[in-house]
PDB file of N, CA and C in Angstrom:
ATOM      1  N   UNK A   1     172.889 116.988 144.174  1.00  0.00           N
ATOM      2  CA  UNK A   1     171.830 117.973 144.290  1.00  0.00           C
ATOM      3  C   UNK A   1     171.615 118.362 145.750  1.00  0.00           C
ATOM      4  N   UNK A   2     171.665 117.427 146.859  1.00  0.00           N
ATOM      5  CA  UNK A   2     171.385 117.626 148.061  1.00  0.00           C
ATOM      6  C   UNK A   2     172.390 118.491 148.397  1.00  0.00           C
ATOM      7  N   UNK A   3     173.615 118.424 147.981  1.00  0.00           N
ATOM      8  CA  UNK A   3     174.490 119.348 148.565  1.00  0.00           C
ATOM      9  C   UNK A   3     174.661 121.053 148.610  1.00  0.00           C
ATOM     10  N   UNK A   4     174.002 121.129 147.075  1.00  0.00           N
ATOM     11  CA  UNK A   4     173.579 122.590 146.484  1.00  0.00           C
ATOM     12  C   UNK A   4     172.421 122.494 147.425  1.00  0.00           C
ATOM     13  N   UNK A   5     171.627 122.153 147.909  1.00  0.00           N
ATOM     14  CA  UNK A   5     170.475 122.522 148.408  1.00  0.00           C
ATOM     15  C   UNK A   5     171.250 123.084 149.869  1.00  0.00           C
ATOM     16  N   UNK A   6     171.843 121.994 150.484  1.00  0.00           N
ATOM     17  CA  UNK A   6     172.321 122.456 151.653  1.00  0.00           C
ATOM     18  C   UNK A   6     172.983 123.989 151.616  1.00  0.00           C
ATOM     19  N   UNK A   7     173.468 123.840 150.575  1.00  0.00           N
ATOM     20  CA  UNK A   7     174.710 124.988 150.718  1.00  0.00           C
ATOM     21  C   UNK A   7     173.748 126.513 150.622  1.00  0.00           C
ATOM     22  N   UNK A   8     172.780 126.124 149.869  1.00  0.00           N
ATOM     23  CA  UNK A   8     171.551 127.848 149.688  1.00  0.00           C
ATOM     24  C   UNK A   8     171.319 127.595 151.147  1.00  0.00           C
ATOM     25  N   UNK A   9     170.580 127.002 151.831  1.00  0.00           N
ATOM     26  CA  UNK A   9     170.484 126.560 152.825  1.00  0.00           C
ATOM     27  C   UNK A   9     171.156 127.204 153.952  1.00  0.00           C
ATOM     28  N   UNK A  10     172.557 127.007 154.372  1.00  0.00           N
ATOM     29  CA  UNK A  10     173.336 127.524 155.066  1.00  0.00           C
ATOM     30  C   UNK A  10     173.470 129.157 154.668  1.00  0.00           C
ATOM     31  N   UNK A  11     173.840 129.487 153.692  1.00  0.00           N
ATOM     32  CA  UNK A  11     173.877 130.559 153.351  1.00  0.00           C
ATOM     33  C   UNK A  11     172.842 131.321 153.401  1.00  0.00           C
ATOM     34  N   UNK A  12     171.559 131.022 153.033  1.00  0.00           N
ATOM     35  CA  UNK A  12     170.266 131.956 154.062  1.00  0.00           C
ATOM     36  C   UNK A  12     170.233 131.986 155.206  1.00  0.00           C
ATOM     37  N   UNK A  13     170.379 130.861 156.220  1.00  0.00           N
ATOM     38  CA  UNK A  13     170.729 131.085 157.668  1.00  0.00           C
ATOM     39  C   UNK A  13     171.900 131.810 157.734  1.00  0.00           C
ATOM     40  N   UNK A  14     172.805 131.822 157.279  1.00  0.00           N
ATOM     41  CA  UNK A  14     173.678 132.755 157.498  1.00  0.00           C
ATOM     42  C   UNK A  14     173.212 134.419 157.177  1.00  0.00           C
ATOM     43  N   UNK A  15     172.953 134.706 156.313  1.00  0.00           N
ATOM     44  CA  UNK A  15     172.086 135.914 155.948  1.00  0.00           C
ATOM     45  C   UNK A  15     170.997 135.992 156.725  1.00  0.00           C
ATOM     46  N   UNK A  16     170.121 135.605 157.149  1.00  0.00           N
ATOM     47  CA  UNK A  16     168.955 135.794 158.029  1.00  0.00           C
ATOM     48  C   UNK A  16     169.752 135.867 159.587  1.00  0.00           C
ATOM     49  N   UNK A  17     171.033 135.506 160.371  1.00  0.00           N
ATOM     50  CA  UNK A  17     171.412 135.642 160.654  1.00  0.00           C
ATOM     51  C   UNK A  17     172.668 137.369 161.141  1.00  0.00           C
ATOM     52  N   UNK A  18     172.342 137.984 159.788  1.00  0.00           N
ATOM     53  CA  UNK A  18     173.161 138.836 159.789  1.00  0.00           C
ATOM     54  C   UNK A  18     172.569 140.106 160.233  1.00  0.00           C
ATOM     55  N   UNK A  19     171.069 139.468 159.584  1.00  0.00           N
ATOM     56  CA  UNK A  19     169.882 141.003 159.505  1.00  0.00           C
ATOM     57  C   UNK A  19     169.709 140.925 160.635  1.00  0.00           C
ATOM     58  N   UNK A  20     169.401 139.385 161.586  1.00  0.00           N
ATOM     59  CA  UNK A  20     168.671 139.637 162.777  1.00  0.00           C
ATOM     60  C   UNK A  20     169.949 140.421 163.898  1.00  0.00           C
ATOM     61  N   UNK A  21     171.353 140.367 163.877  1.00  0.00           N
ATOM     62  CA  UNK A  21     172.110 140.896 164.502  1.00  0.00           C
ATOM     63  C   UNK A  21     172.052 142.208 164.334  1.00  0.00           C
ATOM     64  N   UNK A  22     171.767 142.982 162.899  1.00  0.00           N
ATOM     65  CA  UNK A  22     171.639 144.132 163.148  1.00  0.00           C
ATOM     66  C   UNK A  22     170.689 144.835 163.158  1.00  0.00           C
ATOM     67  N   UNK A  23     169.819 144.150 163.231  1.00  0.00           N
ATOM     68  CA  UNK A  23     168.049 144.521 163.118  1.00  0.00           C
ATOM     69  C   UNK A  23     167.386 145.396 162.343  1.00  0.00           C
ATOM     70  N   UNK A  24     167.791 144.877 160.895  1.00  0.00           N
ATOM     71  CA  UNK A  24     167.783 145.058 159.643  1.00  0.00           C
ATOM     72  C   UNK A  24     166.138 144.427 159.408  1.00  0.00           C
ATOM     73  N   UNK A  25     165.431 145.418 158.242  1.00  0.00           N
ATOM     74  CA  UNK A  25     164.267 144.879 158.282  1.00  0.00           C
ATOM     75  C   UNK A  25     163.932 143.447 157.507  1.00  0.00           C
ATOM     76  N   UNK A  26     163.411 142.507 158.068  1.00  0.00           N
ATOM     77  CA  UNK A  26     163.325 141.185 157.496  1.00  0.00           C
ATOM     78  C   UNK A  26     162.762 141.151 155.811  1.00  0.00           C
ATOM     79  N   UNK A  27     161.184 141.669 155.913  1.00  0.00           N
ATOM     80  CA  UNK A  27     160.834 141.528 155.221  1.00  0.00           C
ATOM     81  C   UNK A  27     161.837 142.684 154.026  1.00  0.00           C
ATOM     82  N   UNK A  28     162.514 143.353 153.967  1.00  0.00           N
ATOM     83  CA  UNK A  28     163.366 144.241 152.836  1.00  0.00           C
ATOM     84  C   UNK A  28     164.508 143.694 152.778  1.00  0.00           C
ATOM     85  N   UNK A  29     164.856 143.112 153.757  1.00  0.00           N
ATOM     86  CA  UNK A  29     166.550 142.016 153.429  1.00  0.00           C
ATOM     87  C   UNK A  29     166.280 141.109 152.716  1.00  0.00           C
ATOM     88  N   UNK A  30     165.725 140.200 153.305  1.00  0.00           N
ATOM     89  CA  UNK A  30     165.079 138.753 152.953  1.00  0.00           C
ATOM     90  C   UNK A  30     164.109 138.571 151.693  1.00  0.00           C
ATOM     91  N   UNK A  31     163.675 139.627 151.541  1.00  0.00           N
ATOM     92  CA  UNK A  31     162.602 139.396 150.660  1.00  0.00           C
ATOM     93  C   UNK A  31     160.990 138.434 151.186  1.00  0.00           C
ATOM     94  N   UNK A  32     161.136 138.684 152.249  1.00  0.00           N
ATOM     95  CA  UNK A  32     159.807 137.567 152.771  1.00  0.00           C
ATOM     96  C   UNK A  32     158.736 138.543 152.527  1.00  0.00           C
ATOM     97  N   UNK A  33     157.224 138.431 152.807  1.00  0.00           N
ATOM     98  CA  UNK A  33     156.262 138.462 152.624  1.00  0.00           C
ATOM     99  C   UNK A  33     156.129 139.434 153.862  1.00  0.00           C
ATOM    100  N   UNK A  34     154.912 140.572 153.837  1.00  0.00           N
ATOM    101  CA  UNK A  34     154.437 140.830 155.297  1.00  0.00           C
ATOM    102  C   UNK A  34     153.285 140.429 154.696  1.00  0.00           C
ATOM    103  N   UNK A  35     152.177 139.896 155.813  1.00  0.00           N
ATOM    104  CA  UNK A  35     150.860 140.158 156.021  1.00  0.00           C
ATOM    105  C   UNK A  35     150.134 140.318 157.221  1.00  0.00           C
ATOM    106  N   UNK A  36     149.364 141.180 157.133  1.00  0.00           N
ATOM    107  CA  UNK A  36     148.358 142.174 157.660  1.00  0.00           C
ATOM    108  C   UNK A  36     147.256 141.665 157.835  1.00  0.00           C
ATOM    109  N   UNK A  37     146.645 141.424 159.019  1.00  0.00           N
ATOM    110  CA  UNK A  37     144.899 141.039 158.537  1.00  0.00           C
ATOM    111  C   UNK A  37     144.297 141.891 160.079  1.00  0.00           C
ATOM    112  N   UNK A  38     142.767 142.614 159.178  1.00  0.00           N
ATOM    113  CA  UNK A  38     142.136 143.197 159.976  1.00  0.00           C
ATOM    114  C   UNK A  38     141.000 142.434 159.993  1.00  0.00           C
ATOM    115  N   UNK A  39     140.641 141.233 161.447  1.00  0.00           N
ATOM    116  CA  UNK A  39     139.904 140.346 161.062  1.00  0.00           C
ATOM    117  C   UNK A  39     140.145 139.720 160.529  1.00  0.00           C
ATOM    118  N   UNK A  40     139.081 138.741 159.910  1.00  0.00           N
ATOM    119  CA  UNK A  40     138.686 138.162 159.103  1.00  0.00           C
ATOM    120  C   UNK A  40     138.034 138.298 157.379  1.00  0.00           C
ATOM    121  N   UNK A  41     138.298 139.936 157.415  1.00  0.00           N
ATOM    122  CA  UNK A  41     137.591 140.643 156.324  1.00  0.00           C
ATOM    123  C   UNK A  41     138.627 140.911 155.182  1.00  0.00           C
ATOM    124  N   UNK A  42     139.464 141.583 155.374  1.00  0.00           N
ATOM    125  CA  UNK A  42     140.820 142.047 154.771  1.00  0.00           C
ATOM    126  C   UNK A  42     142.229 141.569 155.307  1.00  0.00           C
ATOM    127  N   UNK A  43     142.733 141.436 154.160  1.00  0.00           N
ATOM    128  CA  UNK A  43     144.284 140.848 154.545  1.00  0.00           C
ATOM    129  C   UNK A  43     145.164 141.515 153.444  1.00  0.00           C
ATOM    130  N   UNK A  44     145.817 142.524 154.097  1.00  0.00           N
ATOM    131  CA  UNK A  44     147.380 142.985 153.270  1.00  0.00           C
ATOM    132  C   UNK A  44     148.513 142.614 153.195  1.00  0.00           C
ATOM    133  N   UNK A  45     149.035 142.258 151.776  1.00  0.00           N
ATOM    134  CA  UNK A  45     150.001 141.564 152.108  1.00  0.00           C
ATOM    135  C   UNK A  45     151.553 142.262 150.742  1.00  0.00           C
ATOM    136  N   UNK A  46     152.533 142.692 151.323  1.00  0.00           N
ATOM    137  CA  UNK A  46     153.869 143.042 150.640  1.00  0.00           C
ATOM    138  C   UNK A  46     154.304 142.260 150.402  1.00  0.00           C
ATOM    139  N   UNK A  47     155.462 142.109 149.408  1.00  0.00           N
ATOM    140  CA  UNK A  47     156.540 141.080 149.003  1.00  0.00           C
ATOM    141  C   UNK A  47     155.870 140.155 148.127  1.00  0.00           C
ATOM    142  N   UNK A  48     154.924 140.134 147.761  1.00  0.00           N
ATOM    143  CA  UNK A  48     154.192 139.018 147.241  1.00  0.00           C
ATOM    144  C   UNK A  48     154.939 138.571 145.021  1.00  0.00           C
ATOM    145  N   UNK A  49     155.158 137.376 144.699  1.00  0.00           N
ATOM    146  CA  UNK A  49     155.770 137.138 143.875  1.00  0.00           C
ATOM    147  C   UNK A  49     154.838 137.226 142.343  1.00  0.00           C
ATOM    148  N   UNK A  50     153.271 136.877 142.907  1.00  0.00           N
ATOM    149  CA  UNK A  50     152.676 136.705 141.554  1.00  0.00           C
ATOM    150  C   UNK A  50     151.146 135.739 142.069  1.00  0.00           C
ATOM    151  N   UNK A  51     149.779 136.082 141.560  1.00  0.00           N
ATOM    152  CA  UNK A  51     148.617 135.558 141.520  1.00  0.00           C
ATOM    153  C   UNK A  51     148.929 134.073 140.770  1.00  0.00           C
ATOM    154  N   UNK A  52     148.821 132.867 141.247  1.00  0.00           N
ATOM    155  CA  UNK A  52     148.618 131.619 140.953  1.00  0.00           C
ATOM    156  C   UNK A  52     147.260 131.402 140.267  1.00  0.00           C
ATOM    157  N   UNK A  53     146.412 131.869 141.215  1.00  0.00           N
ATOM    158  CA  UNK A  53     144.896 131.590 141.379  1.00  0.00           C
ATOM    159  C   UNK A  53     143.856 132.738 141.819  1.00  0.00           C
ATOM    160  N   UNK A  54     143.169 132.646 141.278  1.00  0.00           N
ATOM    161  CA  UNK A  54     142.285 133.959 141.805  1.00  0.00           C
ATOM    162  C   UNK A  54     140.932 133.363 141.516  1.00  0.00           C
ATOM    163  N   UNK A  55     139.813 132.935 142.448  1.00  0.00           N
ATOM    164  CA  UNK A  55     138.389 132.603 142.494  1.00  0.00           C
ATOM    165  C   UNK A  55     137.575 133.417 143.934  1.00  0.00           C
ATOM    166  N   UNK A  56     136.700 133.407 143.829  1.00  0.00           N
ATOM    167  CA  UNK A  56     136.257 133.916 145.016  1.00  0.00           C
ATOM    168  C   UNK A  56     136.135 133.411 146.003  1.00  0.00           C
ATOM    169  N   UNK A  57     136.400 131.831 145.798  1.00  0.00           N
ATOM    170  CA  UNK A  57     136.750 130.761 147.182  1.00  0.00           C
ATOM    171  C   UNK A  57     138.187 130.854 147.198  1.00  0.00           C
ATOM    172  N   UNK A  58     138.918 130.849 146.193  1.00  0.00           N
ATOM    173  CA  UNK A  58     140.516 130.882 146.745  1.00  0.00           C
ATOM    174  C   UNK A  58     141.216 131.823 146.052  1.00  0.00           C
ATOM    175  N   UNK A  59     142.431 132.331 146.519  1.00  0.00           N
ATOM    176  CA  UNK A  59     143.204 133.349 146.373  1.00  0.00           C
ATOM    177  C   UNK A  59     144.464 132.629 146.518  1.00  0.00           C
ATOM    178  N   UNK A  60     145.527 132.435 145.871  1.00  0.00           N
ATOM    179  CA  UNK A  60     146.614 131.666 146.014  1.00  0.00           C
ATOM    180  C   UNK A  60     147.686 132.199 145.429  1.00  0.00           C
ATOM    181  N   UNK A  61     148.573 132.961 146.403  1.00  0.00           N
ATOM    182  CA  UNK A  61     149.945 134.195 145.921  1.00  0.00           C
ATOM    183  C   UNK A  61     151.020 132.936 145.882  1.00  0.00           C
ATOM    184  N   UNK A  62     152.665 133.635 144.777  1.00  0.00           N
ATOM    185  CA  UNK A  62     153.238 133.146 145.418  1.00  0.00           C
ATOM    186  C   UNK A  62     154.249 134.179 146.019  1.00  0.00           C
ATOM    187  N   UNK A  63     155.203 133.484 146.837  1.00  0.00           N
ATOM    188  CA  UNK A  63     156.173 134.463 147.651  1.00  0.00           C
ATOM    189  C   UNK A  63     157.470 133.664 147.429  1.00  0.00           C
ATOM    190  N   UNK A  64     158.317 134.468 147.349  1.00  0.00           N
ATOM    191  CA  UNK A  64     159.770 133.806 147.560  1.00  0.00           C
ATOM    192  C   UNK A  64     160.100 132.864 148.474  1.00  0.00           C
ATOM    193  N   UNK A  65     159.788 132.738 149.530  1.00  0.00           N
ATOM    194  CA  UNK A  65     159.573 131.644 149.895  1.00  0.00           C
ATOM    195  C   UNK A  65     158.469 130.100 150.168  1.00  0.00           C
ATOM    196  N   UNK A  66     157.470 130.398 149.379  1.00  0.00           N
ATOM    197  CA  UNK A  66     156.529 129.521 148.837  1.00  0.00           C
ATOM    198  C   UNK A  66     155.415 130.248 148.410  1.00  0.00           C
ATOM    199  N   UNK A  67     153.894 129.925 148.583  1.00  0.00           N
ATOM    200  CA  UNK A  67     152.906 129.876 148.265  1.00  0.00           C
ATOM    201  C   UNK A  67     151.796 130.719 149.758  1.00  0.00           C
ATOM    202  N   UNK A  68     151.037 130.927 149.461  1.00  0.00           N
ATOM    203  CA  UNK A  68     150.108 131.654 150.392  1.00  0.00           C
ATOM    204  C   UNK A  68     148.554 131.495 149.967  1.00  0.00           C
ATOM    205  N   UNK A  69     147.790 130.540 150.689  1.00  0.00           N
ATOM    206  CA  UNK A  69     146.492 130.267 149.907  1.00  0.00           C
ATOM    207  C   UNK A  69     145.492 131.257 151.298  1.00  0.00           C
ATOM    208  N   UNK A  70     144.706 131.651 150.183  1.00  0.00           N
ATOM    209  CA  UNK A  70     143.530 132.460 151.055  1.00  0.00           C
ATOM    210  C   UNK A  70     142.144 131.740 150.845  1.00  0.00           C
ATOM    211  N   UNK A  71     141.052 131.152 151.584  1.00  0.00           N
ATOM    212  CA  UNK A  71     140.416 130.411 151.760  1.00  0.00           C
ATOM    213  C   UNK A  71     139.078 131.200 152.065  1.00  0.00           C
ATOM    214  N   UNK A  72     138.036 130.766 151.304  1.00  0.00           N
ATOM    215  CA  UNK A  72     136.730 132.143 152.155  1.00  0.00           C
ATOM    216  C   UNK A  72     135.760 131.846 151.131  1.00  0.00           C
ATOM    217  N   UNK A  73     134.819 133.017 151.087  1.00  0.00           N
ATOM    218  CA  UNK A  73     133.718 132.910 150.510  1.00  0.00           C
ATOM    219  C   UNK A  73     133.649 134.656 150.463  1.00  0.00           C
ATOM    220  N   UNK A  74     133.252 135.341 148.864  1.00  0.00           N
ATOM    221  CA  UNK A  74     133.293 136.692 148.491  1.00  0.00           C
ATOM    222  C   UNK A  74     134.759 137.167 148.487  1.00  0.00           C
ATOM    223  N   UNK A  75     136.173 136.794 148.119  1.00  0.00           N
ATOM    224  CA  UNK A  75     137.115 137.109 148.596  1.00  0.00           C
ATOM    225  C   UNK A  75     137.304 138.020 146.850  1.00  0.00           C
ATOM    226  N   UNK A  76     137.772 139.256 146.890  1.00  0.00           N
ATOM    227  CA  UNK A  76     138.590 139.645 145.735  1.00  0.00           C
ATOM    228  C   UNK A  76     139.702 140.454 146.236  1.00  0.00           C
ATOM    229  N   UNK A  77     140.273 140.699 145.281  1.00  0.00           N
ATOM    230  CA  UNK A  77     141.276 141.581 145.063  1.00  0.00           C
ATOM    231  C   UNK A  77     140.955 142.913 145.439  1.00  0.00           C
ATOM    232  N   UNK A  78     141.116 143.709 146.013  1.00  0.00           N
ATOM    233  CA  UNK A  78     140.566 145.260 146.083  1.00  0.00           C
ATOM    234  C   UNK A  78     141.489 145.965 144.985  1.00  0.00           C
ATOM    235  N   UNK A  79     142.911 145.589 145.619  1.00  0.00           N
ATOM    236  CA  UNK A  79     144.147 146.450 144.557  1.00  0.00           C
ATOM    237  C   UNK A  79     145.271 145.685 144.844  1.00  0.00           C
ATOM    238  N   UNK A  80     146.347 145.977 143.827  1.00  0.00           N
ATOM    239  CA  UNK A  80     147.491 145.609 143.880  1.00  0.00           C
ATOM    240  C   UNK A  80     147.904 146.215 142.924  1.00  0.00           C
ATOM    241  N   UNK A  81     149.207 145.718 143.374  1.00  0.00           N
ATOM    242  CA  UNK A  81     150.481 146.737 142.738  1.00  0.00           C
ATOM    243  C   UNK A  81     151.911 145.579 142.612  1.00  0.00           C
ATOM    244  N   UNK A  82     152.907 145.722 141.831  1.00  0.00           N
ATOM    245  CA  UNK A  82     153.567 145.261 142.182  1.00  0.00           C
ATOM    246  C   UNK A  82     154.534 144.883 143.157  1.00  0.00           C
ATOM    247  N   UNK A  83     153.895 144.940 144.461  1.00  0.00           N
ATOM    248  CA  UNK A  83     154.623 145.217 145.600  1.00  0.00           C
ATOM    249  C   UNK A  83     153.785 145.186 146.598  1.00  0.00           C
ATOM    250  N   UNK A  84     152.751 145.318 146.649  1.00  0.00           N
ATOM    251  CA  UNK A  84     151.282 144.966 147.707  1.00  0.00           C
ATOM    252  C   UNK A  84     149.859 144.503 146.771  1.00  0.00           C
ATOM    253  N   UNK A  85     149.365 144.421 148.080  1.00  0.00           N
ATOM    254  CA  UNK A  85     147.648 143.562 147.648  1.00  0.00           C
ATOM    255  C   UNK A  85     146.871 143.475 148.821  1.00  0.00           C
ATOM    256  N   UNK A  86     145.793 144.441 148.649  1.00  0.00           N
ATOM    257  CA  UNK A  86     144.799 144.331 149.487  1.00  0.00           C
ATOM    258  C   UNK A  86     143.710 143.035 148.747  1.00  0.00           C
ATOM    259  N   UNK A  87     143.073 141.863 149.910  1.00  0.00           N
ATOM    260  CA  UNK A  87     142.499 141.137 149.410  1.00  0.00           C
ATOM    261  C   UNK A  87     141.157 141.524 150.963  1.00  0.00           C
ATOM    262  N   UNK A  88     139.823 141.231 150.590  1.00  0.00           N
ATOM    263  CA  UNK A  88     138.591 141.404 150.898  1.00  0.00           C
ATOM    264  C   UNK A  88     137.803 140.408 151.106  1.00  0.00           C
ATOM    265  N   UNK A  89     136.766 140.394 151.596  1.00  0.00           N
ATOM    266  CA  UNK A  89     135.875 138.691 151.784  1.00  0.00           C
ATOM    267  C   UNK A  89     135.592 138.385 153.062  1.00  0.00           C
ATOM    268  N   UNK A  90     134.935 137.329 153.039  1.00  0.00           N
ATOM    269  CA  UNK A  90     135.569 136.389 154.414  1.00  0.00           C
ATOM    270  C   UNK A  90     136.083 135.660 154.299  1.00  0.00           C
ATOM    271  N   UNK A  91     137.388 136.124 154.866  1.00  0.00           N
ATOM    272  CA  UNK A  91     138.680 134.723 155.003  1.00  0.00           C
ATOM    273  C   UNK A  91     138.713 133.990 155.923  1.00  0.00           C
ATOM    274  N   UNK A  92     138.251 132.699 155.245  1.00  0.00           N
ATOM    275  CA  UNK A  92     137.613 131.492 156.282  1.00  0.00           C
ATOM    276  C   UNK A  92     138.908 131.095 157.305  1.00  0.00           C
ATOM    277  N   UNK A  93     140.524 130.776 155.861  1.00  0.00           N
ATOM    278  CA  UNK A  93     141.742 130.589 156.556  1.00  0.00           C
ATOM    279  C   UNK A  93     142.918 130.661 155.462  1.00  0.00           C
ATOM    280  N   UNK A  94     144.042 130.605 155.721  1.00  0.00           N
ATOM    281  CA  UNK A  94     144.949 131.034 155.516  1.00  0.00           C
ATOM    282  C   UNK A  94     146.400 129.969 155.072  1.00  0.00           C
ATOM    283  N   UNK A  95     147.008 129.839 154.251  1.00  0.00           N
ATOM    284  CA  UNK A  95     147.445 128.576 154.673  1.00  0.00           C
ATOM    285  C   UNK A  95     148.760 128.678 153.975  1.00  0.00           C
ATOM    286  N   UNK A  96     150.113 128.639 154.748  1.00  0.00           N
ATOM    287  CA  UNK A  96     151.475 128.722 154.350  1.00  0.00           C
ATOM    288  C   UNK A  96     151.656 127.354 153.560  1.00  0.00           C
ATOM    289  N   UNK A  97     152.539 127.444 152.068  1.00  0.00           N
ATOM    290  CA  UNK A  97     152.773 126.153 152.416  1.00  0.00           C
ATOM    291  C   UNK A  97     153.838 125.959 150.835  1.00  0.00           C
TER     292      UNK A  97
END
């Protein structure tokens, strides 16, 4: 199993490697996440995989490459789409993981 792991492994560094040589956009190669925050109030975020969790203390996306917890007090959804999400509140913090 460790070896298949390695081998995705290498092969995304190799690909993340390819974009950054030609300065190819990350988040549309890769599939990673952007997010946006104005403040502490709103946070936009692309690439996003799917709502885990949705409370008004937590907000918890996931992304192709993991999870994205939003932390606060009054936080909702404004909109989304399959492909973005404006989220609202006060976002106390933020947390990759």
């Amino acid at each position: 199993m460790k070896k298949k792991q390695r081998a995705a492994e290498l092969k995304e560094s190799k690909k993340e490697m390819l974009v950054e040589s030609l300065k190819l956009p990350k988040d549309m190669m890769m599939g990673a996440f952007m997010l946006s925050m104005t403040g502490n109030r709103e946070a936009f975020i692309e690439n996003y995989r799917g709502i885990l969790e949705y409370t008004d203390t937590c907000i918890l996306l996931q992304t192709k490459s993991g999870q994205v917890r939003f932390e606060g007090t009054g936080l909702v959804i404004e909109y989304y789409t399959n492909e973005d999400m404006k989220i609202g509140g006060y976002i106390q913090s933020v947390i990759f993981g």
